[in-house]
C-alpha atoms as a PDB file:
ATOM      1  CA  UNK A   1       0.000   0.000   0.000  1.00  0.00           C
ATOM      2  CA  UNK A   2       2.773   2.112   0.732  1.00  0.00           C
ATOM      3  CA  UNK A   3       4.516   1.395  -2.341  1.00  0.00           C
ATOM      4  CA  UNK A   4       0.996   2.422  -4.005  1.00  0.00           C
ATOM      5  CA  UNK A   5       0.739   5.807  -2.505  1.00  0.00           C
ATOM      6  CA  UNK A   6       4.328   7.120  -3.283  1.00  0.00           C
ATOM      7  CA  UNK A   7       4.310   5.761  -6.780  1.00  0.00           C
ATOM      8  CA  UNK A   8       0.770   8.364  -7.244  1.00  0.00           C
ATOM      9  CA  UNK A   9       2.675  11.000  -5.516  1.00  0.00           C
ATOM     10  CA  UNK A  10       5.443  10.322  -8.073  1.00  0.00           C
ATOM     11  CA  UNK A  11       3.319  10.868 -10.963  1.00  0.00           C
ATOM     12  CA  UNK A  12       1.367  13.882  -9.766  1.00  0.00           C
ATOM     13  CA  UNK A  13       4.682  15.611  -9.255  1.00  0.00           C
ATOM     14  CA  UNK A  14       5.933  14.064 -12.813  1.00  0.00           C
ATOM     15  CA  UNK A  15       2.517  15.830 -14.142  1.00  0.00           C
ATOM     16  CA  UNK A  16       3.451  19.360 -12.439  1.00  0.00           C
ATOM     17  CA  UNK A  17       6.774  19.637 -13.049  1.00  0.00           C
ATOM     18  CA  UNK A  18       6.116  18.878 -16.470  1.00  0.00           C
ATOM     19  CA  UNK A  19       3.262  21.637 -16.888  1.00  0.00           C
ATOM     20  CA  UNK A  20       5.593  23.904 -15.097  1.00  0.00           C
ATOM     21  CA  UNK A  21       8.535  23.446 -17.361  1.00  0.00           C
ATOM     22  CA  UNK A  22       6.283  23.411 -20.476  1.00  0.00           C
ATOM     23  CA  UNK A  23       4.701  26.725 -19.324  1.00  0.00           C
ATOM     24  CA  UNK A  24       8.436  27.977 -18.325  1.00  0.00           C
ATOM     25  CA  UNK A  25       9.536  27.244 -22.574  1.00  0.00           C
ATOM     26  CA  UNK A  26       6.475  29.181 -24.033  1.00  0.00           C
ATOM     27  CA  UNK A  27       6.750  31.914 -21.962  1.00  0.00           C
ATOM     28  CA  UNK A  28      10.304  31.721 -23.082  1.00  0.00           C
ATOM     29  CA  UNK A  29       9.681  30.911 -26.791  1.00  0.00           C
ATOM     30  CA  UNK A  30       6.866  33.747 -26.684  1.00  0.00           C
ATOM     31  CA  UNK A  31       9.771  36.171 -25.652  1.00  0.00           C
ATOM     32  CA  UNK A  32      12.549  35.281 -28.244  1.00  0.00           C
ATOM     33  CA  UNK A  33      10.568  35.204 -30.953  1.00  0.00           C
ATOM     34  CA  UNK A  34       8.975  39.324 -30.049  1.00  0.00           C
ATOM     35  CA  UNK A  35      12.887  39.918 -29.813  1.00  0.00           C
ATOM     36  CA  UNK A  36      14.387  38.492 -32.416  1.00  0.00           C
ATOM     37  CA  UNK A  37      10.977  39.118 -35.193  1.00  0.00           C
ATOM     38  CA  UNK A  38       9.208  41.800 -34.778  1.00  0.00           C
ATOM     39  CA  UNK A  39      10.416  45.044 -35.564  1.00  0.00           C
ATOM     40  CA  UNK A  40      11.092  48.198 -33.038  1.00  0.00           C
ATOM     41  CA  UNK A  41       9.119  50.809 -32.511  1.00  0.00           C
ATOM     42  CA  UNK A  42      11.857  52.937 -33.786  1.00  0.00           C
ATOM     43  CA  UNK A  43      11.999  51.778 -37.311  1.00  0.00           C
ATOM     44  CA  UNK A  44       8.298  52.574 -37.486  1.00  0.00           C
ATOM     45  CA  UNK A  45       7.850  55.327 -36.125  1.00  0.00           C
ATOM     46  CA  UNK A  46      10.684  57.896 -36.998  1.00  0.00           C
ATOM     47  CA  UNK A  47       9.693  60.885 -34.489  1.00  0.00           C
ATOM     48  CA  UNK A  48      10.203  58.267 -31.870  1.00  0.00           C
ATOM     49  CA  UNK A  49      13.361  57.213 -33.428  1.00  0.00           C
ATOM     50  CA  UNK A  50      14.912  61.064 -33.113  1.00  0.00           C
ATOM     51  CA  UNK A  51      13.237  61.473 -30.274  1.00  0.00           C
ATOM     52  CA  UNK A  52      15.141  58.356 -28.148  1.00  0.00           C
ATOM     53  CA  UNK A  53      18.692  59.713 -30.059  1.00  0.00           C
ATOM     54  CA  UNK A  54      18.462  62.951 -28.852  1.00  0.00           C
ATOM     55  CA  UNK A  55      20.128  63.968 -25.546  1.00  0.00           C
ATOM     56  CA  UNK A  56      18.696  67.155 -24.558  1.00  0.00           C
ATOM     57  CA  UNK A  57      14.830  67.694 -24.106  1.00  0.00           C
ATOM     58  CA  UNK A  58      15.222  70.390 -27.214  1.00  0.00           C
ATOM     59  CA  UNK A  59      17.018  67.862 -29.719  1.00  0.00           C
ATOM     60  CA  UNK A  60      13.756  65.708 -28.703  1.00  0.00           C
ATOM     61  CA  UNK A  61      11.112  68.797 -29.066  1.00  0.00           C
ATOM     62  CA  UNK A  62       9.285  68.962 -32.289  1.00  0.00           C
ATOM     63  CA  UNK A  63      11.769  70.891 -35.127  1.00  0.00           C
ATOM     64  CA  UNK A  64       8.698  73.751 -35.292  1.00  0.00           C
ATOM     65  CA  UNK A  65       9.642  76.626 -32.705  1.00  0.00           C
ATOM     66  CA  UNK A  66       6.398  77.774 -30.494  1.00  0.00           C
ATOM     67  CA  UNK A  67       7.226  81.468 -31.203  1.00  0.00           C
ATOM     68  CA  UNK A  68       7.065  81.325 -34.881  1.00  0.00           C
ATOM     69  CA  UNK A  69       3.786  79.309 -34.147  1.00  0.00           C
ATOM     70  CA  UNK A  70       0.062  82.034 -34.517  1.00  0.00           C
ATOM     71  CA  UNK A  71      -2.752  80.830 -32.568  1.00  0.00           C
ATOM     72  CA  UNK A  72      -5.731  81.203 -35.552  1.00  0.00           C
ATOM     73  CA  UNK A  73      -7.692  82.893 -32.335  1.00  0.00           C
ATOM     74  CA  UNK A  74      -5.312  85.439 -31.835  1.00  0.00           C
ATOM     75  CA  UNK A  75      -6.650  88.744 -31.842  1.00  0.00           C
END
């Protein structure tokens, strides 16, 4: 009976630890592959892309300077 009772306890901890390291290699798979195939954000989007080079907060601003900009509401 004894023998019985550790050879089910052997196979429910077979059955976890293989869930566990089959959830552990998607999760893993899932992140290598977003690495290595999809594509940055930064070779979409190119104001991002200037935006992360630049080092100061005015090489990130917008090239358009706020004083040449005229409010159409201006009076």
């Amino acid at each position: 009976m004894l023998s019985n009772v550790s050879e089910q306890l052997g196979r429910r901890l077979l059955k976890n630890l293989s869930f566990f390291a089959l959830t552990f290699l998607t999760i893993t798979l899932l992140v290598v592959s977003h690495q290595l195939f999809l594509e940055p954000a930064n070779a979409i989007d190119p104001i991002n892309k200037a935006a992360n080079k630049a080092t100061t907060w005015q090489e990130a601003s917008f090239p358009v300077e706020i004083s040449s900009y005229t409010s159409p509401y201006a009076n």
